[in-house]
Protein backbone atom coordinates (compact mmCIF):
# COMPACT_ATOMS: atom_id res chain seq x y z
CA UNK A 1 -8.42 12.69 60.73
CA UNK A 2 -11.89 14.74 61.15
CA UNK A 3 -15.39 13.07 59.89
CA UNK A 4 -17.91 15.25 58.04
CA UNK A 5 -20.89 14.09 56.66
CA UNK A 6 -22.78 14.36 52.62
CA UNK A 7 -26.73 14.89 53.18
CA UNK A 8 -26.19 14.89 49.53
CA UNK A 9 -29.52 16.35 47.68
CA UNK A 10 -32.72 17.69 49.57
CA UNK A 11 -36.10 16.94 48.14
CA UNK A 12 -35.90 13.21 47.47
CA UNK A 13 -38.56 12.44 50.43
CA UNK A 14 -36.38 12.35 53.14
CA UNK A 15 -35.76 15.54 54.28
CA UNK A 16 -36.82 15.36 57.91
CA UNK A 17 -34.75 12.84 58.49
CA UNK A 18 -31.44 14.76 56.79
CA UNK A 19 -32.04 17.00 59.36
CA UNK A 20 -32.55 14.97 62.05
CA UNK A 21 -29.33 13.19 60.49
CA UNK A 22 -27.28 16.87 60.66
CA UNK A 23 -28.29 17.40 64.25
CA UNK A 24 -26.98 13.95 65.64
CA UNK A 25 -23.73 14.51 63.32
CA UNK A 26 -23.55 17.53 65.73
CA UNK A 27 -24.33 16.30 68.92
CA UNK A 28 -21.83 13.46 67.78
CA UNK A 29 -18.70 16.26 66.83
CA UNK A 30 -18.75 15.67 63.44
CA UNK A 31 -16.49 18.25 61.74
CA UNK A 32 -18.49 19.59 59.19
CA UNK A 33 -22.34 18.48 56.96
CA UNK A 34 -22.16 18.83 53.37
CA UNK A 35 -24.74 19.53 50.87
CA UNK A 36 -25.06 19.23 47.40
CA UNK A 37 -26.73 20.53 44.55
CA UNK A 38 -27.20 19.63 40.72
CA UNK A 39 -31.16 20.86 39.62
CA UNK A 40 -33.15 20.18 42.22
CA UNK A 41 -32.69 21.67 45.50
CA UNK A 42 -29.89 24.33 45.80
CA UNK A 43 -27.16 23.94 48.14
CA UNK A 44 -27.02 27.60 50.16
CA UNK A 45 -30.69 27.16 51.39
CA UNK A 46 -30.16 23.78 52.99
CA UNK A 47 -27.40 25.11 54.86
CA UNK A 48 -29.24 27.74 55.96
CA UNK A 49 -32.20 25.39 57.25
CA UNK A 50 -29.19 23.25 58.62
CA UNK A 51 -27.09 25.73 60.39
CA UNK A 52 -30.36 27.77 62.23
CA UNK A 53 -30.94 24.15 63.71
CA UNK A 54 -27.34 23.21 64.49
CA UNK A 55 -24.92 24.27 67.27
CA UNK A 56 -21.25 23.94 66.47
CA UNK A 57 -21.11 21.42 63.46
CA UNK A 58 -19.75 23.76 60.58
CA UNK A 59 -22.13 23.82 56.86
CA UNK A 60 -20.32 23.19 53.69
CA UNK A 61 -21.81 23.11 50.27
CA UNK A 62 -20.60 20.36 47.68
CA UNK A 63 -21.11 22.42 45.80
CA UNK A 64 -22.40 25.47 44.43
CA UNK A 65 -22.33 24.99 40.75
CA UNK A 66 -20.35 27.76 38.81
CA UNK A 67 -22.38 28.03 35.73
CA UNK A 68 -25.56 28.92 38.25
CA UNK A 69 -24.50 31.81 40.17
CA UNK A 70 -22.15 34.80 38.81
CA UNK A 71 -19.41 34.78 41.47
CA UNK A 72 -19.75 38.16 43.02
CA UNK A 73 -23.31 36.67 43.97
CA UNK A 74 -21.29 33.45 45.36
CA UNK A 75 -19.11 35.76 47.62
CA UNK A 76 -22.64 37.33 48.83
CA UNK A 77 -23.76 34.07 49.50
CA UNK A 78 -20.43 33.05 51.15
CA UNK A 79 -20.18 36.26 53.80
CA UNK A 80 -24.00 35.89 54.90
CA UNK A 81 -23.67 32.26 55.77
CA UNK A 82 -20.90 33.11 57.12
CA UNK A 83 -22.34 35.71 58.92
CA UNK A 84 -25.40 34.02 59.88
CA UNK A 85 -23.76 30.44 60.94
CA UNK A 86 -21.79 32.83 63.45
CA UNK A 87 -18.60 31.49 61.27
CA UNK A 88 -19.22 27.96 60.41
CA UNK A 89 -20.08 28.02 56.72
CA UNK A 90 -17.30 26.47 54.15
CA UNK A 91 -17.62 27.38 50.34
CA UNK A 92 -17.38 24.41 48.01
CA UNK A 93 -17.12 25.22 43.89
CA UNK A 94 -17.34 23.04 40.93
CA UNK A 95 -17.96 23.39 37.61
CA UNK A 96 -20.82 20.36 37.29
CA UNK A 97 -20.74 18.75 33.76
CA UNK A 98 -21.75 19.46 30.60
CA UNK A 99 -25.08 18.35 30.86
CA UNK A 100 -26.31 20.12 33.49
CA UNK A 101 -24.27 23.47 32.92
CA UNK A 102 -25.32 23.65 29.41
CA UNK A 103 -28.87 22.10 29.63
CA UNK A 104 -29.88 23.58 32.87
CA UNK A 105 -28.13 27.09 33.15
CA UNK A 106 -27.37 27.36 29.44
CA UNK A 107 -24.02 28.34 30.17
CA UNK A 108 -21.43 26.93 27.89
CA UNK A 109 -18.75 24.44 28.94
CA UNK A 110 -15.66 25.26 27.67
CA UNK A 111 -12.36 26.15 29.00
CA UNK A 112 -13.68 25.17 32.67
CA UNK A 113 -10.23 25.23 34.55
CA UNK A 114 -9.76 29.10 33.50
CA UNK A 115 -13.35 29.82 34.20
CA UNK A 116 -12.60 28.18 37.42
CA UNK A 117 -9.33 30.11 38.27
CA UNK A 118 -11.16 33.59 37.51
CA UNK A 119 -14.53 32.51 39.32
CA UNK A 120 -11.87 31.79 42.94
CA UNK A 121 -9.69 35.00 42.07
CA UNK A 122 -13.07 37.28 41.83
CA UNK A 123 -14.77 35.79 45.02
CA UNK A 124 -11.88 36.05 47.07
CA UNK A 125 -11.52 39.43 46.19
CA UNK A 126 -14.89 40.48 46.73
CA UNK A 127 -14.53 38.71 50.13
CA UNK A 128 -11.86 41.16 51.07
CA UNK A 129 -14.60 43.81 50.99
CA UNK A 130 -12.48 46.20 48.34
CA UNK A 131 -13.73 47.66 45.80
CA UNK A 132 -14.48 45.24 43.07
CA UNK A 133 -12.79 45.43 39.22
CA UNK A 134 -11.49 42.28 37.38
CA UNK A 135 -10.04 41.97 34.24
CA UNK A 136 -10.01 38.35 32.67
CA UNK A 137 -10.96 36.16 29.95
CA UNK A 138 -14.56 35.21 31.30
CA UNK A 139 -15.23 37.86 33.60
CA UNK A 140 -14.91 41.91 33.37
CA UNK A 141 -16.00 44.15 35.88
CA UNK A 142 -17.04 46.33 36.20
CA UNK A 143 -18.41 45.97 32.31
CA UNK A 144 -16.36 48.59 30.51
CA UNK A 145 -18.32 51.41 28.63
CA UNK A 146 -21.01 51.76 31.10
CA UNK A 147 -22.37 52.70 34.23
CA UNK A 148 -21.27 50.08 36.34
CA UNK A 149 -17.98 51.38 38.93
CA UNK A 150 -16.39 49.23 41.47
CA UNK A 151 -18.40 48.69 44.26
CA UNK A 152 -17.73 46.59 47.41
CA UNK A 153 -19.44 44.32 49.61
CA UNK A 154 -21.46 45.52 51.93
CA UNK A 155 -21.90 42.47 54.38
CA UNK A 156 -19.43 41.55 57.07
CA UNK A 157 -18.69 37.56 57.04
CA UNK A 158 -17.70 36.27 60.19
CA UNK A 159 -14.15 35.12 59.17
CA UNK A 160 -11.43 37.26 56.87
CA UNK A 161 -10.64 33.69 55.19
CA UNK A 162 -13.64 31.54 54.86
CA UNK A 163 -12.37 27.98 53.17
CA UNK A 164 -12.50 27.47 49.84
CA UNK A 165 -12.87 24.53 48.48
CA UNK A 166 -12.59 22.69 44.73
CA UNK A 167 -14.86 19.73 43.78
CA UNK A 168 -11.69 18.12 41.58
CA UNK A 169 -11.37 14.59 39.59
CA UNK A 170 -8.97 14.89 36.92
CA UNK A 171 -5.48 15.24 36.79
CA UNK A 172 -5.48 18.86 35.55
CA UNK A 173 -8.26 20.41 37.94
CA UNK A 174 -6.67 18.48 40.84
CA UNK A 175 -3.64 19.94 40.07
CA UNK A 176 -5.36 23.63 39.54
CA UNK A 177 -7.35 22.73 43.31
CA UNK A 178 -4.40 22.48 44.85
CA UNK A 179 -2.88 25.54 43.86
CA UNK A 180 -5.70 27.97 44.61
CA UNK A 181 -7.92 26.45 46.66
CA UNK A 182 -7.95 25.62 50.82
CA UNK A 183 -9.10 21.78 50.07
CA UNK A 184 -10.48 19.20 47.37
CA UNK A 185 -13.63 17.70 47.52
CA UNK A 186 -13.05 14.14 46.48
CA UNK A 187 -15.94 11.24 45.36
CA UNK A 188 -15.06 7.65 44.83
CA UNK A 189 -11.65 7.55 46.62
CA UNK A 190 -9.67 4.63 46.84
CA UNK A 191 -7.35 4.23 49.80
CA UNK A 192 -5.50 1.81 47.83
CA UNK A 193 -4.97 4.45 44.53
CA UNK A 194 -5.27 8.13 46.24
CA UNK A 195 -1.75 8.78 45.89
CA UNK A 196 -1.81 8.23 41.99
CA UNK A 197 -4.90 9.71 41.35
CA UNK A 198 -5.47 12.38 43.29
CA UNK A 199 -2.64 13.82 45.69
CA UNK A 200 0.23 14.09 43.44
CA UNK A 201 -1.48 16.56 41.47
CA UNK A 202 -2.61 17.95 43.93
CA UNK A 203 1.02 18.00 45.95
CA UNK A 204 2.06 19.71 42.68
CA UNK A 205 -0.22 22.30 42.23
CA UNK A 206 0.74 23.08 46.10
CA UNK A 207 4.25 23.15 44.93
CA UNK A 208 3.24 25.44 42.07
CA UNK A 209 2.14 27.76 44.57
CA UNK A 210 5.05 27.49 46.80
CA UNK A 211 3.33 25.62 49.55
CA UNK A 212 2.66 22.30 50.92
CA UNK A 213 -0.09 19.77 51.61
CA UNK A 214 0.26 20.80 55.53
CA UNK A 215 -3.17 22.63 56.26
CA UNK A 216 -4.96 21.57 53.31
CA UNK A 217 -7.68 19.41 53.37
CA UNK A 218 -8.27 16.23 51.66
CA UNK A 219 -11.69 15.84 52.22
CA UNK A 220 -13.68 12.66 50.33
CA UNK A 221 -16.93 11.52 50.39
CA UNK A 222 -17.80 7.74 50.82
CA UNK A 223 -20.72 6.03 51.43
CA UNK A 224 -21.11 4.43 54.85
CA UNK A 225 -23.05 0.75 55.38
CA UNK A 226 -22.61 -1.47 58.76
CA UNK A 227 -23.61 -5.51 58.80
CA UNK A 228 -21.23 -8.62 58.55
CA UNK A 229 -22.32 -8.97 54.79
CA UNK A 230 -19.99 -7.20 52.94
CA UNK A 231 -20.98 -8.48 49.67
CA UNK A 232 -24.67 -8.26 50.10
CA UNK A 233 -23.92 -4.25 50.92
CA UNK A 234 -21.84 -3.80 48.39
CA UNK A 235 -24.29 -4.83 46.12
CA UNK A 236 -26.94 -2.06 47.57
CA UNK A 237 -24.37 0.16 45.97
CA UNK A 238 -24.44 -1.05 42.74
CA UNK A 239 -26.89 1.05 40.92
CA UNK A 240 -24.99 4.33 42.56
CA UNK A 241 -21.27 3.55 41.38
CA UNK A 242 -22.90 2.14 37.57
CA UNK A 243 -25.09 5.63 37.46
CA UNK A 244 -21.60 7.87 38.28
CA UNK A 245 -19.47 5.48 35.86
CA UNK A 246 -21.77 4.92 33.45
CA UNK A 247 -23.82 7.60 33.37
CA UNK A 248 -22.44 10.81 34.44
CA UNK A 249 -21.95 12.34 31.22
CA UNK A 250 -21.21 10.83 27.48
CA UNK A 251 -19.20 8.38 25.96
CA UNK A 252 -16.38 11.07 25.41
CA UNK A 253 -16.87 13.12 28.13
CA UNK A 254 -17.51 10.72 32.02
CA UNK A 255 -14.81 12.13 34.89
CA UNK A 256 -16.28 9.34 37.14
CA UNK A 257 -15.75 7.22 34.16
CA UNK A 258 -12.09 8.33 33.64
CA UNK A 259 -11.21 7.55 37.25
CA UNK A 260 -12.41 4.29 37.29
CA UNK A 261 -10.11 3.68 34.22
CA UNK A 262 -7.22 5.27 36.26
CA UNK A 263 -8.04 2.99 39.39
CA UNK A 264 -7.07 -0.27 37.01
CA UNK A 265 -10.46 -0.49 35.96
CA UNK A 266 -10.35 0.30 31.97
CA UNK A 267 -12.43 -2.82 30.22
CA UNK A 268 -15.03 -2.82 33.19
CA UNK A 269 -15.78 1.06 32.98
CA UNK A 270 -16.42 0.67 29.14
CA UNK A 271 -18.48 -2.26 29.82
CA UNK A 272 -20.15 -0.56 32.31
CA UNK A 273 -20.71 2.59 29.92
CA UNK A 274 -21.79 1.06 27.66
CA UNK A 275 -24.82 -0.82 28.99
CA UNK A 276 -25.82 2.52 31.00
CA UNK A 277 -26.42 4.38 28.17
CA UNK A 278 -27.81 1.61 26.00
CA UNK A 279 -30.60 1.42 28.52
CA UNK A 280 -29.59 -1.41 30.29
CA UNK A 281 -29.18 0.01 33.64
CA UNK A 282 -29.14 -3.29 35.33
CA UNK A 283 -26.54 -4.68 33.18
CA UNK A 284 -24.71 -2.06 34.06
CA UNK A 285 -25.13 -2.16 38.01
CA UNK A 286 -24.18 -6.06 37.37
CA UNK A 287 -21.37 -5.21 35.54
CA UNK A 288 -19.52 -3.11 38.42
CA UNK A 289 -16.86 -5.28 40.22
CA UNK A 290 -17.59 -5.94 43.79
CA UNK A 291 -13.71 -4.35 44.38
CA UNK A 292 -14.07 -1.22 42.95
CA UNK A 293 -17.60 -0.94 45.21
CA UNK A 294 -15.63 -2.28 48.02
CA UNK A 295 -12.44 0.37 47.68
CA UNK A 296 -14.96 3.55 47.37
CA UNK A 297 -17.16 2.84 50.49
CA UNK A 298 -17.19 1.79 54.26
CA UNK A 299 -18.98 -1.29 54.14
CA UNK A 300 -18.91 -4.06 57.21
CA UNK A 301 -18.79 -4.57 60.79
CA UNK A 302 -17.21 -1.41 62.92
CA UNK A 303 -13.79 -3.50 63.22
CA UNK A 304 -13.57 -3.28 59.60
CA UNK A 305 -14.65 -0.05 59.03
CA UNK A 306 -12.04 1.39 61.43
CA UNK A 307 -9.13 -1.05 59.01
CA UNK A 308 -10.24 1.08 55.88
CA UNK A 309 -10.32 4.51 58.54
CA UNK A 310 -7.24 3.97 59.17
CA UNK A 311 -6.01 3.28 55.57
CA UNK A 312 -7.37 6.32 54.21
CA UNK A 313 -5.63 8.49 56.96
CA UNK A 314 -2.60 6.87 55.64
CA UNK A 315 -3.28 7.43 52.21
CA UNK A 316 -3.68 11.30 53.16
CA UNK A 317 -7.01 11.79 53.68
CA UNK A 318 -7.53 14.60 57.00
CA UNK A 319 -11.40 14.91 56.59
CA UNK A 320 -13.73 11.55 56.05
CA UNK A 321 -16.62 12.80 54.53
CA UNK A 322 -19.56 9.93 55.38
CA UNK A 323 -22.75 9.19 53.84
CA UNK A 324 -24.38 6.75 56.18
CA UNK A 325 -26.85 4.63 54.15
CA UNK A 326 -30.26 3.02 55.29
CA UNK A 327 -34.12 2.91 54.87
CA UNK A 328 -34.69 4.38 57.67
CA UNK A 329 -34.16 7.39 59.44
CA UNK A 330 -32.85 4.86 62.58
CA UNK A 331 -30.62 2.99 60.07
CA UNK A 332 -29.20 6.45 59.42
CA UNK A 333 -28.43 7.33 62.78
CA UNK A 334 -27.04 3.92 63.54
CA UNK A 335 -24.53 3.91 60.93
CA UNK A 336 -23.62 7.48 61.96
CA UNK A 337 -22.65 6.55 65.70
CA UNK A 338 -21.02 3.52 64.09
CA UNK A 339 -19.08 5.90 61.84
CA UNK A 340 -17.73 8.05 64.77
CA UNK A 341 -17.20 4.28 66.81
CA UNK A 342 -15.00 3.47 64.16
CA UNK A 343 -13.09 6.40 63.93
CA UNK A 344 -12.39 5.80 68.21
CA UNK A 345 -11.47 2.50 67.43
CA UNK A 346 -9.06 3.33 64.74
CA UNK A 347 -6.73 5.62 67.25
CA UNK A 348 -7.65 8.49 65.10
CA UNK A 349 -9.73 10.21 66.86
């Protein structure tokens, strides 16, 4: 099992320190530093920043939001990071939420697992550098009736294949991710309930395309925290799992929400819900049980922390995506040395 590390968002005062975070995670051998976006900073120029000031650790954006880029513009994106990383960069899609794609990009969300299929089929084939025509549902190009003709990309990427990944949480897109896609970008994975909620739809979707989960990558995210108080950390993480469960989209409509009910966690989720978006935010953070915290982050001494390693590269995982927590930039770097510690302890390594 490889590690990777989630800078998550850039702009929230502590971007120095990310990067001072990404170059340890390099000088360490982490696998691969992730970046997200959602509407604040954008996840390609991060990476940039990131991979000028990096050696060997490969860049990985989770994600690039569909509804904000037209996908021949993705592949662009894709072949000059590529290109410019000297082949390190890894594309990560999703299609965000309703929300954000509709208040923020005014792009409507409906039928995202087709919009999804047709965004990955035109990428890839603009990647291949032929000449560019797609007929679907969402996409046609070129438009017909114009002046627009196939035209093909002009920049070389460093790699013929660069990996694609799917941000996936339901059953269906899971199942979709592992039929097109070269990995899934998990958040809130539970050791304890991967199998049922994430990789047999994934294992079918693989099936569906007559492969295997050989060579794919499972690839969570989980925040890391190391002390002997397990509770007392837990509890920093509070506000973060009652924002994703509660608050992540509306009473109909919550995937974080959803998994938590397929975890075992049905009555608590609602609860949870339902003080988030009444306003009571701290209700809400009080009302997340200290096990669900507990089975979606590394939290404790290193011992422990390699236990839950090694449980997750049982469960399937093959890339541990960690986001060390702290106040402090030396917190930071502490729990990343502790992370890749752990991982030597496990027998993983």
């Amino acid at each position: 099992m490889r590690l990777g590390i989630n800078l998550g968002y850039w702009g929230a005062g502590m971007d120095g320190d990310n990067l001072a975070v990404a170059q340890e995670a390099d000088r360490l051998g982490y696998d691969v530093c992730w970046a997200a976006e959602a509407y604040g900073s954008d996840a390609p120029t991060v990476l940039t920043w990131v991979a000028a000031q990096t050696e060997s650790i490969d860049v990985g954006s989770a994600i690039m939001q569909i509804p904000a880029r037209q996908p021949a513009m993705t592949a662009m994106t894709a072949a000059t990071l590529d290109s410019l990383s000297g082949g390190r960069f890894r594309l990560g899609l999703g299609v965000s939420g309703p929300q954000v794609s509709e208040g923020w990009y005014g792009v409507k969300f409906d039928k995202p697992l087709a919009r999804t299929r047709e965004y990955v089929e035109i990428v890839r084939k603009a990647m291949t550098r032929e000449r560019l025509s797609y007929e679907g549902q969402h996409w046609t190009l070129p438009l017909p009736g114009g002046p627009g003709k196939p035209i093909r990309l002009t920049v070389h990427p460093e790699r013929e294949h660069i990996p694609l990944y799917i941000a996936a949480i339901g059953p269906k897109n899971l199942e979709q991710t592992g039929e097109i896609a070269d990995g899934a970008l998990l958040i809130f994975p539970s050791a304890e309930h991967l199998e049922e909620t994430a990789l047999t739809y994934l294992r079918a979707g693989r099936e569906k395309a007559g492969k295997t989960l050989e060579g794919f990558d499972v690839s969570p995210t989980l925040p890391l925290a190391i002390g002997d108080d397990v509770k007392g950390l837990a509890d920093m993480f509070r506000p973060y799992t009652a924002l994703y469960v509660g608050g992540m989209g509306s009473r109909k409509q919550n995937f974080y929400n959803q998994l938590a009910q397929r975890m075992g966690y049905e009555k608590e989720a609602a609860e949870i819900q339902d003080k988030y978006l009444d306003g009571d935010k701290a209700g809400a953070a009080a009302a997340v049980p200290h096990q669900l915290i507990d089975q979606t982050t590394l939290l404790g001494p290193i011992e422990r922390i390699a236990e839950r390693m090694q449980a997750y590269a049982a469960a399937g995982v093959t890339t541990l995506n960690l986001a060390p927590a702290g106040f402090t930039l030396e917190e930071r770097i502490t729990a990343l040395r502790a992370g890749t510690d752990a991982l030597e302890r496990s027998g993983l390594a």
